[in-house]
N, C-alpha and C. Protein backbone atom coordinates (compact mmCIF):
# COMPACT_ATOMS: atom_id res chain seq x y z
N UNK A 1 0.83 -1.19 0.00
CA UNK A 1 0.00 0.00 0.00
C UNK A 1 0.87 1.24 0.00
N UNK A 2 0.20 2.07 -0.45
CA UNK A 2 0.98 3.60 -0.42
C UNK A 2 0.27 4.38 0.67
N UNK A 3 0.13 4.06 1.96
CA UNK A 3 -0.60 4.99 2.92
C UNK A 3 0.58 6.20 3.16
N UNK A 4 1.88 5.54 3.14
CA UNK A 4 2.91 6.97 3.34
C UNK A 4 2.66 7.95 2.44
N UNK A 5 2.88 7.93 1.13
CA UNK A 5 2.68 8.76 0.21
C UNK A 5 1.13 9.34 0.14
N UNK A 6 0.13 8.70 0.50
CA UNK A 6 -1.18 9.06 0.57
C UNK A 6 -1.43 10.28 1.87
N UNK A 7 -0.97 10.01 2.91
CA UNK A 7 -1.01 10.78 3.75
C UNK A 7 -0.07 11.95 3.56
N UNK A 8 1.48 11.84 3.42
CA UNK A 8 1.71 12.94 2.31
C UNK A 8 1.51 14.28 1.80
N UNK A 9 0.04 13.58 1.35
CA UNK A 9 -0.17 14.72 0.19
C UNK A 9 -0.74 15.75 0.91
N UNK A 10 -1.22 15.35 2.11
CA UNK A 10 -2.27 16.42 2.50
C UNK A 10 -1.27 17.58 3.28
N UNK A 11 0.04 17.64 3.39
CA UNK A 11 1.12 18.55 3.11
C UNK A 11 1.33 19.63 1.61
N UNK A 12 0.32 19.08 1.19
CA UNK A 12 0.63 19.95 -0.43
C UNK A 12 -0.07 20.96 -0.19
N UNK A 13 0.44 22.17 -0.17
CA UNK A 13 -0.33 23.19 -0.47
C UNK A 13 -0.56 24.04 -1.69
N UNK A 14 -1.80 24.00 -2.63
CA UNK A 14 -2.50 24.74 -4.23
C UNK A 14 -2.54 26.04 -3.93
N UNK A 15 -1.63 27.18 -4.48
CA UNK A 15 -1.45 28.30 -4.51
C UNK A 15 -3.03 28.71 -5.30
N UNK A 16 -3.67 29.76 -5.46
CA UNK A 16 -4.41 30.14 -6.07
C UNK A 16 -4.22 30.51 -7.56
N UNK A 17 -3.15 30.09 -7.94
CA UNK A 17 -2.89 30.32 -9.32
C UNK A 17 -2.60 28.80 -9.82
N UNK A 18 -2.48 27.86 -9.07
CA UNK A 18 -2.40 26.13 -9.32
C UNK A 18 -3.90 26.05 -9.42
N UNK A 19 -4.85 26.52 -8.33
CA UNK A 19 -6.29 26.54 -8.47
C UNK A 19 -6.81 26.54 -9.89
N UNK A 20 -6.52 27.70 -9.82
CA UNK A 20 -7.30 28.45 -11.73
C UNK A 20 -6.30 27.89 -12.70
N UNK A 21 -5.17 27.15 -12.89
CA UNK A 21 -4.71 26.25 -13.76
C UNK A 21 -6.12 25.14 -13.56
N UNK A 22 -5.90 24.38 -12.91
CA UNK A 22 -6.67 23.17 -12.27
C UNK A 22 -8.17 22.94 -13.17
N UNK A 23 -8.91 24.12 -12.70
CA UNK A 23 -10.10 24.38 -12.99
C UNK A 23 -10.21 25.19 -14.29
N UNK A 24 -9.19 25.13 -15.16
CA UNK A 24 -9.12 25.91 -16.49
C UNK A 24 -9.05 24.60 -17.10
N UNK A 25 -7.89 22.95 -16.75
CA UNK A 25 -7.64 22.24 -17.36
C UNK A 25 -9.27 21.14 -17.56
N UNK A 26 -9.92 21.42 -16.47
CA UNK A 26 -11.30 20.59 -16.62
C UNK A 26 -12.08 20.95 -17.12
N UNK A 27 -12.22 22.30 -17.03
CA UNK A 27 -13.23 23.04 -18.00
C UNK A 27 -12.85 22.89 -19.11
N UNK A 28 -11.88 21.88 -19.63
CA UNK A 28 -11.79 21.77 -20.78
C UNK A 28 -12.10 20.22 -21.56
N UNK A 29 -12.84 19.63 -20.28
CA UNK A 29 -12.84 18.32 -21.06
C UNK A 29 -14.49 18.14 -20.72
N UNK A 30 -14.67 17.24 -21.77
CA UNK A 30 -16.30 16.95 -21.39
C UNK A 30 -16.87 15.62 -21.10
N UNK A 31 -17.51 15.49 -20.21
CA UNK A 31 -17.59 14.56 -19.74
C UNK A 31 -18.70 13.40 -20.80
N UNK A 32 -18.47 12.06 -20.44
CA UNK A 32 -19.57 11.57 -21.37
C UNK A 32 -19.38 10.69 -21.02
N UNK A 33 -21.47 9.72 -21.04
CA UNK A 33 -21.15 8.73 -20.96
C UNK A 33 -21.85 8.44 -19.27
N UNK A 34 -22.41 7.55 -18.56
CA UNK A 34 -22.19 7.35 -17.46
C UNK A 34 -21.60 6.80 -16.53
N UNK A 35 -21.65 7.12 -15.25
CA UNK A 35 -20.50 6.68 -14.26
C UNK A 35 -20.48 5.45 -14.13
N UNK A 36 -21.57 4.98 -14.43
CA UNK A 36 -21.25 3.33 -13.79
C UNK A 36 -22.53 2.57 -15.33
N UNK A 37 -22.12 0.97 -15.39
CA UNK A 37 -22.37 0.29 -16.18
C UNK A 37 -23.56 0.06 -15.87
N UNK A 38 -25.01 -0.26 -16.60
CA UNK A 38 -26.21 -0.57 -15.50
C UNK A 38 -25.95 -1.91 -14.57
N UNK A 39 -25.39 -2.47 -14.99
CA UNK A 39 -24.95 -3.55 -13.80
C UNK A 39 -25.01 -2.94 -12.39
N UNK A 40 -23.77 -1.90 -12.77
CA UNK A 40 -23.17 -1.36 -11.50
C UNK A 40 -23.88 -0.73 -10.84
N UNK A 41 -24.71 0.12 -11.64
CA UNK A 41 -25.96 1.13 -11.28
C UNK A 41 -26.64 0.39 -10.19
N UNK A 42 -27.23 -0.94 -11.17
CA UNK A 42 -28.11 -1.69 -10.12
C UNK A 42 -27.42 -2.04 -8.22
N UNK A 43 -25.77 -2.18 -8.92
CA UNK A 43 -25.33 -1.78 -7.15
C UNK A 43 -25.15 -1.78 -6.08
N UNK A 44 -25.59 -0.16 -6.82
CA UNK A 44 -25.78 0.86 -5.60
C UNK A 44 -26.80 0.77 -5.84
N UNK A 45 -27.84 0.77 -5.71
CA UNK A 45 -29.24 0.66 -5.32
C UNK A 45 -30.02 1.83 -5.36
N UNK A 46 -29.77 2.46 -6.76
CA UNK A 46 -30.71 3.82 -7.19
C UNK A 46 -31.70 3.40 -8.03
């Protein structure tokens, strides 16, 4: 397991200009398609 490196991260600190990179790079993709297979759907129990 990577719990060292997982715990880690929460030492990282996102400047507000890493932010608006971040949220410039997603606003650029589109999503499609759904999250889960209906198999999977069925589940989770929606």
């Amino acid at each position: 397991m990577r719990i060292e490196e997982n715990t880690g991260a929460t030492a990282v600190e996102l400047t507000t200009s890493d932010l608006e990179l971040i949220a410039t790079a997603l606003a650029g993709i589109e999503v499609q398609g759904a999250q889960y297979s209906e198999d999977g759907q069925r589940m989770i129990d929606r």
